[in-house]
PDB file of N, CA and C in Angstrom:
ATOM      1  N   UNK A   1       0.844  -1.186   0.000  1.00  0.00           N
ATOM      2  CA  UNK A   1       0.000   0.000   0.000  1.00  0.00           C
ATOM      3  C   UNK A   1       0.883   1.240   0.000  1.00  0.00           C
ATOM      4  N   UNK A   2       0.548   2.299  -0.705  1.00  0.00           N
ATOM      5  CA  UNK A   2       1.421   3.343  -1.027  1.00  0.00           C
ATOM      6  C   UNK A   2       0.772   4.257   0.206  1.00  0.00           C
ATOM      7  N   UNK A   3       1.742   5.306   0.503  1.00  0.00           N
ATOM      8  CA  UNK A   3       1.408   6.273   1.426  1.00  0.00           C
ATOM      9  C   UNK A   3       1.267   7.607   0.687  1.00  0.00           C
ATOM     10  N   UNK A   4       0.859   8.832   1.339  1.00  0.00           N
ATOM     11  CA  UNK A   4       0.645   9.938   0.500  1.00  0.00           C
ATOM     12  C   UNK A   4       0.884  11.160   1.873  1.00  0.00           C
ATOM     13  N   UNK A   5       1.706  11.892   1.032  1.00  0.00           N
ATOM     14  CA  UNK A   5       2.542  12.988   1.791  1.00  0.00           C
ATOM     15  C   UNK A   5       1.194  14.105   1.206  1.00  0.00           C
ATOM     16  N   UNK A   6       0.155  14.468   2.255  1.00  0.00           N
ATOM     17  CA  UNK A   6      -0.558  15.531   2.064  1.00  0.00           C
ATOM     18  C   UNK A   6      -0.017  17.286   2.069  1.00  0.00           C
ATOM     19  N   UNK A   7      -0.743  18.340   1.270  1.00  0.00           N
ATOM     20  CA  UNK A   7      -0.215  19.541   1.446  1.00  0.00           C
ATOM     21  C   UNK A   7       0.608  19.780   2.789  1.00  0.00           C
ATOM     22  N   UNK A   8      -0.870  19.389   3.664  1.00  0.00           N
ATOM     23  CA  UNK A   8      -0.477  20.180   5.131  1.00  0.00           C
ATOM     24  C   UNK A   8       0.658  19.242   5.816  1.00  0.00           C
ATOM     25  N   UNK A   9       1.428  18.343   5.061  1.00  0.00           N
ATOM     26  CA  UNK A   9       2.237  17.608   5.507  1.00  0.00           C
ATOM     27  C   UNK A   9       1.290  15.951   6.313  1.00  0.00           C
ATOM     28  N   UNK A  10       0.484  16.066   6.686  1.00  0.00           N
ATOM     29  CA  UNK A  10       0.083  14.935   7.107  1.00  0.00           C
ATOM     30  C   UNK A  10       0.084  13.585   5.686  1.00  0.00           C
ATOM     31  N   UNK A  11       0.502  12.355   6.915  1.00  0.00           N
ATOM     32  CA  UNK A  11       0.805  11.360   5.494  1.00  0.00           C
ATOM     33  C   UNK A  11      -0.540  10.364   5.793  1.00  0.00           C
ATOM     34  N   UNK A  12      -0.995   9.850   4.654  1.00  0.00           N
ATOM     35  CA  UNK A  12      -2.489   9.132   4.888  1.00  0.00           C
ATOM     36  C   UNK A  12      -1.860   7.861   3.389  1.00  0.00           C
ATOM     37  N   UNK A  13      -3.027   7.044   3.920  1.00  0.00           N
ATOM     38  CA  UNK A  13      -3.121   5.884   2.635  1.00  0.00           C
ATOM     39  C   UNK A  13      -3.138   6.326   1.776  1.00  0.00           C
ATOM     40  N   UNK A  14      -2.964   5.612   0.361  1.00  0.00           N
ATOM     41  CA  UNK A  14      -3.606   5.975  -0.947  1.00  0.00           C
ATOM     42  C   UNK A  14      -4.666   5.357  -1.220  1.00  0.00           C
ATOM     43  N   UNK A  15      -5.817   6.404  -1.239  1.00  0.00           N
ATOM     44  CA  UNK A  15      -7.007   5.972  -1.870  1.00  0.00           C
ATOM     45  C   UNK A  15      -7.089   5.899  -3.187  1.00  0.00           C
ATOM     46  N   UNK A  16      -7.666   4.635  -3.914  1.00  0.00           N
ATOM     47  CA  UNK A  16      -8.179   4.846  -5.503  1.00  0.00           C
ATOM     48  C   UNK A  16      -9.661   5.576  -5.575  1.00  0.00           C
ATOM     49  N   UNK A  17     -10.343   5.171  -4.653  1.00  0.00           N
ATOM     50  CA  UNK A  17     -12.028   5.507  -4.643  1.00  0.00           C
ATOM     51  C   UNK A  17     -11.667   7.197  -4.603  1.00  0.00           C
ATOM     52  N   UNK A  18     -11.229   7.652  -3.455  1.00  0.00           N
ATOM     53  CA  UNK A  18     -10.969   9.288  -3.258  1.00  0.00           C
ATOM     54  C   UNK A  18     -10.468  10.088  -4.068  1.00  0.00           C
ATOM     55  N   UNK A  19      -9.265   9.218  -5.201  1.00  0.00           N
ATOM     56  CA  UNK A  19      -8.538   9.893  -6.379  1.00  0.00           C
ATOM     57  C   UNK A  19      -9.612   9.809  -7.566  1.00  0.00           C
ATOM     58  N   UNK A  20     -10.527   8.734  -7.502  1.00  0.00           N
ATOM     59  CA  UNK A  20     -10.944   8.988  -8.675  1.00  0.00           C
ATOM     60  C   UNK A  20     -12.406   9.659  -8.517  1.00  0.00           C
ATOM     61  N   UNK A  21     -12.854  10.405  -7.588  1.00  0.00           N
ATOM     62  CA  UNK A  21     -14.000  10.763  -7.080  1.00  0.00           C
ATOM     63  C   UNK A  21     -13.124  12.507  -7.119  1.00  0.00           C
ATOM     64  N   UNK A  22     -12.303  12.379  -6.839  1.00  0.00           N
ATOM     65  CA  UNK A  22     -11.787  13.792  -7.482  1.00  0.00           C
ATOM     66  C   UNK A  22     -11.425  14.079  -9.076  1.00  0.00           C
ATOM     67  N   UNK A  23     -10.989  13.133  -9.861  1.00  0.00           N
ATOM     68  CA  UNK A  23     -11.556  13.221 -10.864  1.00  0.00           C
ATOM     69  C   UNK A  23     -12.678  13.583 -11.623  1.00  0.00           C
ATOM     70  N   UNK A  24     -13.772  12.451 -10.950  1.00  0.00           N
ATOM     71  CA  UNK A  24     -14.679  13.057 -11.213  1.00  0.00           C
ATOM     72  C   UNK A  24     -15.685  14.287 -11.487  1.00  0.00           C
ATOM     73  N   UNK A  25     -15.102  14.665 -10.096  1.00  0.00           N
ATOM     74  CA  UNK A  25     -15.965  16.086  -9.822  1.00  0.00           C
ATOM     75  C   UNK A  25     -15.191  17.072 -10.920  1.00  0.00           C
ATOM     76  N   UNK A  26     -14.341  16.983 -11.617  1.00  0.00           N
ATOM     77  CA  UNK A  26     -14.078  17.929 -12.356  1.00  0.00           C
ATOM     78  C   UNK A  26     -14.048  17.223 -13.681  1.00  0.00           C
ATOM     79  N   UNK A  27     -15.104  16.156 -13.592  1.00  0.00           N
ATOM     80  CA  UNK A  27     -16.143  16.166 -15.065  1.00  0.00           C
ATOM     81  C   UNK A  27     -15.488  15.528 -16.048  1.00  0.00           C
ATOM     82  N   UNK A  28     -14.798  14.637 -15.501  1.00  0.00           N
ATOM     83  CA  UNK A  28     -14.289  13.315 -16.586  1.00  0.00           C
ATOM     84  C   UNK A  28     -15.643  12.258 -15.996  1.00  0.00           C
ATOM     85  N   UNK A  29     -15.344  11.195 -17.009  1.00  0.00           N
ATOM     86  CA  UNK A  29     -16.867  10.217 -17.195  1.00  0.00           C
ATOM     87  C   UNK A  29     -16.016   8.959 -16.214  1.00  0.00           C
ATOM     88  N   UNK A  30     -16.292   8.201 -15.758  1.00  0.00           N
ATOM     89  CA  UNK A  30     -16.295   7.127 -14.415  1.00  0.00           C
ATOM     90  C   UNK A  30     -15.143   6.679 -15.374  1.00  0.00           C
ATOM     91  N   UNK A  31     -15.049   6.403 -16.669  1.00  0.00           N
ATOM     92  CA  UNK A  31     -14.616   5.370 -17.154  1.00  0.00           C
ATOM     93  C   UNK A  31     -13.017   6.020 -17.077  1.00  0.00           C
ATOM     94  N   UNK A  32     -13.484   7.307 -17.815  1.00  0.00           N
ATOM     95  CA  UNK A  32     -11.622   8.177 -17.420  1.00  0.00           C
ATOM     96  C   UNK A  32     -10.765   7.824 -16.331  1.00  0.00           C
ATOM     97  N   UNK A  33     -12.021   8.435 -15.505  1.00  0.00           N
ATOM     98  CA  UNK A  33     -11.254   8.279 -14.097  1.00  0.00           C
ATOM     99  C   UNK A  33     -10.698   6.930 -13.980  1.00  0.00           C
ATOM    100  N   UNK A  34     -11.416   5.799 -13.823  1.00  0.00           N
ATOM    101  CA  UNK A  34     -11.227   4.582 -13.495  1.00  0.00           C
ATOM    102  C   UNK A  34      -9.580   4.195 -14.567  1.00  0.00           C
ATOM    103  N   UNK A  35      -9.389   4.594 -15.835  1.00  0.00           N
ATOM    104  CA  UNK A  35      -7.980   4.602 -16.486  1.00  0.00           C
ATOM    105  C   UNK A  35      -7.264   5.662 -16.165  1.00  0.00           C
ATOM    106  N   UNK A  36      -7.373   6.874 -15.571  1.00  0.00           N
ATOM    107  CA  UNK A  36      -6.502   7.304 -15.344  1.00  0.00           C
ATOM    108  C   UNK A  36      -6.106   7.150 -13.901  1.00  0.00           C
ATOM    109  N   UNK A  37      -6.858   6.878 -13.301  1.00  0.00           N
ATOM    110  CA  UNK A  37      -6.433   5.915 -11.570  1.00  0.00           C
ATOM    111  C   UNK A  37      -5.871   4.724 -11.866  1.00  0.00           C
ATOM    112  N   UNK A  38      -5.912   3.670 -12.607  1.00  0.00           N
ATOM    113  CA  UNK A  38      -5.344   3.108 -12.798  1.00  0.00           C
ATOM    114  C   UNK A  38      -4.003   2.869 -13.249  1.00  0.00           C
ATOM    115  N   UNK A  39      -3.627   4.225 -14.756  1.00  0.00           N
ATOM    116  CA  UNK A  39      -2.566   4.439 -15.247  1.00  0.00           C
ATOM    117  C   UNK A  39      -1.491   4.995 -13.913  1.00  0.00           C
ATOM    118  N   UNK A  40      -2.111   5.941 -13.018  1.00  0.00           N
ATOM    119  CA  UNK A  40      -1.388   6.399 -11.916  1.00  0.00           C
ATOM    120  C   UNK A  40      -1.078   5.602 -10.938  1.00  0.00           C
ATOM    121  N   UNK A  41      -1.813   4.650 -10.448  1.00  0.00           N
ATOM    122  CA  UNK A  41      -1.380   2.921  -9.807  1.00  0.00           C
ATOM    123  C   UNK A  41       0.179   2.839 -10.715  1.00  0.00           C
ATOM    124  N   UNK A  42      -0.075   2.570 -11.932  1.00  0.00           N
ATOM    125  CA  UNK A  42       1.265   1.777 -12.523  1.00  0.00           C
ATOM    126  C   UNK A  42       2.033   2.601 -12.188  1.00  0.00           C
ATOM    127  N   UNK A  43       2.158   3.921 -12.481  1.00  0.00           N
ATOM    128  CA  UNK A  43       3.101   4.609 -12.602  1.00  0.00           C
ATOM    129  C   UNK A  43       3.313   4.787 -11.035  1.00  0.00           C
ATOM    130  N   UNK A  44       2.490   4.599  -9.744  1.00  0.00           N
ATOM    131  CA  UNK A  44       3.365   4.413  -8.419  1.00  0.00           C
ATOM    132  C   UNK A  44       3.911   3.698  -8.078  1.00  0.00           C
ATOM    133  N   UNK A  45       3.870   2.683  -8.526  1.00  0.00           N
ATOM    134  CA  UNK A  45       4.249   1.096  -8.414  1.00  0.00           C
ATOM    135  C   UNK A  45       5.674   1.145  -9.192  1.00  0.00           C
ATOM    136  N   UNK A  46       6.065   1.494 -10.507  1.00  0.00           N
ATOM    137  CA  UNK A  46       7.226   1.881 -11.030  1.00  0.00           C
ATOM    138  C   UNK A  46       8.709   2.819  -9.959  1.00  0.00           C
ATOM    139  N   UNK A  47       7.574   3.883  -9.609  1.00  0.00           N
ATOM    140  CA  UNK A  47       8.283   4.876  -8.624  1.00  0.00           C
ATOM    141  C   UNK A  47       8.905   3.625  -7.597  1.00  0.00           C
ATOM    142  N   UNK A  48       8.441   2.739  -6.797  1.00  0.00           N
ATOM    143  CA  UNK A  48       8.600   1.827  -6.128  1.00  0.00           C
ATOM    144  C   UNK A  48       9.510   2.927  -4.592  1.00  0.00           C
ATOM    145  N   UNK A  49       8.540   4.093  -4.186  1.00  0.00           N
ATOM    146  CA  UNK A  49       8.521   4.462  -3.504  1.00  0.00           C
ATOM    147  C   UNK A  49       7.660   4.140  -2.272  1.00  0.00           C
ATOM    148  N   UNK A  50       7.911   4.319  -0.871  1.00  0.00           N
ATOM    149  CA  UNK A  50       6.820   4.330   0.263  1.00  0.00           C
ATOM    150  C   UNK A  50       5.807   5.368   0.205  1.00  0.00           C
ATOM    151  N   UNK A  51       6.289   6.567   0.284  1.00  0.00           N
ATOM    152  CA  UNK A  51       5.628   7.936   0.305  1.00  0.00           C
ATOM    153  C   UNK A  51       5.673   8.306  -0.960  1.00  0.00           C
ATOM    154  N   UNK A  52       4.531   9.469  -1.190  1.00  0.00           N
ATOM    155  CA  UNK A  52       4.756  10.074  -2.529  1.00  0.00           C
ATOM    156  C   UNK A  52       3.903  11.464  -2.053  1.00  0.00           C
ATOM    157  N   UNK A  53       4.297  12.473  -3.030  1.00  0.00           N
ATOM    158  CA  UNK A  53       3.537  13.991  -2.191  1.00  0.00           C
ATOM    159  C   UNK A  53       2.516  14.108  -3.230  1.00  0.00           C
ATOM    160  N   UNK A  54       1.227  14.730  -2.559  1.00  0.00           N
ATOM    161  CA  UNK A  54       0.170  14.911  -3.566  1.00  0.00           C
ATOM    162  C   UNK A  54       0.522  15.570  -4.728  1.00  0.00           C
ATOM    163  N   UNK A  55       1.276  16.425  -4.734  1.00  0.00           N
ATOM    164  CA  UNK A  55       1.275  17.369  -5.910  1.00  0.00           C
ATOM    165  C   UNK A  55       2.098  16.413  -6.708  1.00  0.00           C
ATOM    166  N   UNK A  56       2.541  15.546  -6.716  1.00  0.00           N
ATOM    167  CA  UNK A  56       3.105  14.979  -8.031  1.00  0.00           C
ATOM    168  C   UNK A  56       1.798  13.751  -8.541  1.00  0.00           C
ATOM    169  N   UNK A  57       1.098  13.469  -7.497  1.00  0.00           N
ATOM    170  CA  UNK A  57       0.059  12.624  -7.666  1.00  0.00           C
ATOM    171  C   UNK A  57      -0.894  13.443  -8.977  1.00  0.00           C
ATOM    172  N   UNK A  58      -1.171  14.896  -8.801  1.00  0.00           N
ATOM    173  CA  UNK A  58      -1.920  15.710  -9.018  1.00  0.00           C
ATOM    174  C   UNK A  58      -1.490  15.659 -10.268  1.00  0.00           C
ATOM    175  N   UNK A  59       0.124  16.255 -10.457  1.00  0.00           N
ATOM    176  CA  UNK A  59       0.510  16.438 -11.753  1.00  0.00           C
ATOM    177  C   UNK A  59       0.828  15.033 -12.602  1.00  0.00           C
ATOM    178  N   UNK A  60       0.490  14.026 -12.407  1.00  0.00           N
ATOM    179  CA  UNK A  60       0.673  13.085 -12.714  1.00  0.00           C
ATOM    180  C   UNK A  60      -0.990  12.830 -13.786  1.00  0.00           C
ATOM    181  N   UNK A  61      -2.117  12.865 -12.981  1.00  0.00           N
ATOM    182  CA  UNK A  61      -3.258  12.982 -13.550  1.00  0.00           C
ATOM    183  C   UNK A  61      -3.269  13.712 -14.124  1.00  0.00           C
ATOM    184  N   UNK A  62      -3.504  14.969 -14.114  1.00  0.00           N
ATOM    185  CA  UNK A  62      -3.537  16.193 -15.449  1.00  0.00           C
ATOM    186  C   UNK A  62      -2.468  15.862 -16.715  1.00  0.00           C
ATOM    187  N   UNK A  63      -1.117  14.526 -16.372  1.00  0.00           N
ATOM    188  CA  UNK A  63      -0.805  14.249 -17.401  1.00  0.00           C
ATOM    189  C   UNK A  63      -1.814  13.096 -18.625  1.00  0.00           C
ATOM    190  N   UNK A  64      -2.252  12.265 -17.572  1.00  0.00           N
ATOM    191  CA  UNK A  64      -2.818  11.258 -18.013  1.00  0.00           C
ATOM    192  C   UNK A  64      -4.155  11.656 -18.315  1.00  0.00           C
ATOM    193  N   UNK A  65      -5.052  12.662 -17.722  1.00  0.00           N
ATOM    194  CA  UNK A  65      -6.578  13.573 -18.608  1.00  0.00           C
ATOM    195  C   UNK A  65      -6.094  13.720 -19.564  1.00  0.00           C
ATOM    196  N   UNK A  66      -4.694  14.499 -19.693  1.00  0.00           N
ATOM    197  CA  UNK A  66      -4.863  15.341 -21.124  1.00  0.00           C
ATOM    198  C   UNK A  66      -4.491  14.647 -22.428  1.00  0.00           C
ATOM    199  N   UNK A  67      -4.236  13.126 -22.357  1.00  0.00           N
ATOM    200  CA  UNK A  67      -4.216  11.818 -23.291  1.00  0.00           C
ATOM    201  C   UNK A  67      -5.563  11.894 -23.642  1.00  0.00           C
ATOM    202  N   UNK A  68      -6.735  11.800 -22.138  1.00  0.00           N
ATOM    203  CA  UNK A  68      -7.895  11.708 -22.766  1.00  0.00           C
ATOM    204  C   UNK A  68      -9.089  12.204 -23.119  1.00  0.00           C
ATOM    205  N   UNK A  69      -8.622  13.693 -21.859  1.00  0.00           N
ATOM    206  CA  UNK A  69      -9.647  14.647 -22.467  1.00  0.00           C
ATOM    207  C   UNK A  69      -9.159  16.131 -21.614  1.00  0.00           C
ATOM    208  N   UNK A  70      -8.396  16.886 -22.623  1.00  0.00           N
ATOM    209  CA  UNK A  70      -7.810  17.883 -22.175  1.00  0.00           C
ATOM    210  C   UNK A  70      -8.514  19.203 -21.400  1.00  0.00           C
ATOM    211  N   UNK A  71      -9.799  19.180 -22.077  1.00  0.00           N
ATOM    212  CA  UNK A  71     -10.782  19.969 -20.963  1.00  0.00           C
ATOM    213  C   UNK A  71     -10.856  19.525 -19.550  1.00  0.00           C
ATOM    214  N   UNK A  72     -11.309  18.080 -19.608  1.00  0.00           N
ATOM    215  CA  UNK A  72     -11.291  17.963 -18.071  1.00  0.00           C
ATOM    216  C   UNK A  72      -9.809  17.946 -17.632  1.00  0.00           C
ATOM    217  N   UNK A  73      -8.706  17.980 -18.218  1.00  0.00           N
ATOM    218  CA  UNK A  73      -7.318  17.880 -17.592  1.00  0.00           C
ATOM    219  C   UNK A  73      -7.050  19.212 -16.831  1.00  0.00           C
ATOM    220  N   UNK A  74      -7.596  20.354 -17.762  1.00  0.00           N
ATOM    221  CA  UNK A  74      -7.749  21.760 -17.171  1.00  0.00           C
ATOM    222  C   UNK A  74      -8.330  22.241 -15.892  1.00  0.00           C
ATOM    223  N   UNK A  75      -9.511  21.260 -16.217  1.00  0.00           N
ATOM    224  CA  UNK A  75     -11.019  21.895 -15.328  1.00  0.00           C
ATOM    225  C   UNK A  75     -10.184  20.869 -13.587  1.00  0.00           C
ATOM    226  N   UNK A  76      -9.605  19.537 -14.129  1.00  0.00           N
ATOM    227  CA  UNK A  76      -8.606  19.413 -12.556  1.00  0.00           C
ATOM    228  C   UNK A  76      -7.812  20.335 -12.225  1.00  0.00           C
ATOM    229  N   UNK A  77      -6.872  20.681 -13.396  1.00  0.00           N
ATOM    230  CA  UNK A  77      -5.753  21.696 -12.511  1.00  0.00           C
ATOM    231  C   UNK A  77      -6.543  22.563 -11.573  1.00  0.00           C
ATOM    232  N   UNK A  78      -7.298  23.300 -12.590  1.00  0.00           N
ATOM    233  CA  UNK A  78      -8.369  24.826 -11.796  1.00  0.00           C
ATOM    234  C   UNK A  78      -8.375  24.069 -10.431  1.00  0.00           C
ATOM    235  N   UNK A  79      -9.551  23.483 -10.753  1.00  0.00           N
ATOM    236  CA  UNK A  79     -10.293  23.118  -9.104  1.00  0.00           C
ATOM    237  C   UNK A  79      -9.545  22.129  -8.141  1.00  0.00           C
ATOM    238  N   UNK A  80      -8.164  21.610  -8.458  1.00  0.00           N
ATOM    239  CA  UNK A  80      -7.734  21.380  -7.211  1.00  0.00           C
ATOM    240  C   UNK A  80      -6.341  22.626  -6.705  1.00  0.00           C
ATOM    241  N   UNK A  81      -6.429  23.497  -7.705  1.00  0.00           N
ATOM    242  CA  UNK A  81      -5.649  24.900  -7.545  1.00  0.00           C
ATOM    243  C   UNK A  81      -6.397  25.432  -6.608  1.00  0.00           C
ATOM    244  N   UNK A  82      -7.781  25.796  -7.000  1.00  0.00           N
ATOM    245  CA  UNK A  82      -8.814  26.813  -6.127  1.00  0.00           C
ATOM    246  C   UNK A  82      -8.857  25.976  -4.573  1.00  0.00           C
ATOM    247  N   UNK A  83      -9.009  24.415  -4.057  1.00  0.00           N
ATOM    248  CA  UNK A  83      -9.050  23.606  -3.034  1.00  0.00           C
ATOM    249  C   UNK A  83      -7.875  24.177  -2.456  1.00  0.00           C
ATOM    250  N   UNK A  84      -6.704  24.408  -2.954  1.00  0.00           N
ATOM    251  CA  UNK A  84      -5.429  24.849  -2.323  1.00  0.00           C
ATOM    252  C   UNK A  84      -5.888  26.007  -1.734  1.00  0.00           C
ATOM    253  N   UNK A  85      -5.949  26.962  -2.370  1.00  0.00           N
ATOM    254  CA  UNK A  85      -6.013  28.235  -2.068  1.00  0.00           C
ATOM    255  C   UNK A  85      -6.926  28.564  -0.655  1.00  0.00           C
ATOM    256  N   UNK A  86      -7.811  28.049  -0.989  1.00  0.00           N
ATOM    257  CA  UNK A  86      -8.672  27.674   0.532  1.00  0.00           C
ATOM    258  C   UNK A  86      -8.210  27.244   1.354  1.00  0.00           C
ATOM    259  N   UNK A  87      -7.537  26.610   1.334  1.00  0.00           N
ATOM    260  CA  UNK A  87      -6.691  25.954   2.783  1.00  0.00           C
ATOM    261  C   UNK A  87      -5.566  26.300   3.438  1.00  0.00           C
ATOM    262  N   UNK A  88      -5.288  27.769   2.955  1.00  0.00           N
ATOM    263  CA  UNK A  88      -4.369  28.552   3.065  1.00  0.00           C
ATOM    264  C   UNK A  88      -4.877  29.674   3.714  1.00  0.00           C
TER     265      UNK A  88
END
């Protein structure tokens, strides 16, 4: 099980359900999400790291949307940009 180095520094599991439910909400179709959570599995599993920090998690997906649908690759950056900003 991979770990995840959050903004505020706290480290938590890696969720697939939570990564791809954030996907979602910024309007890719179940099926995206479900390949691009998946493509990001492989590619943590490669890293063959313990920890990993969200923001590469983040930029990792907006690589793999914009294979499949570059609007929603955008509409993630925005809205997990604007989630930041709030928590600041």
């Amino acid at each position: 099980m991979f770990k995840v180095r959050r903004d505020n520094g706290e480290i938590a599991d890696y969720d697939t359900k939570r990564l791809m439910a954030s996907i979602i909400r910024s309007l890719a179709t179940p099926d995206e999400a479900l390949k691009v959570a998946t493509n990001v599995e492989t590619w943590l599993v490669g890293k063959n790291l313990e920890i990993v920090d969200t923001s590469e998690i983040r930029a990792k997906v907006v690589e793999e949307l914009n294979k499949l649908n570059p609007d929603t690759a955008h509409a993630y950056g925005l809205c997990r940009k604007n989630q930041n900003v709030g928590q600041k």
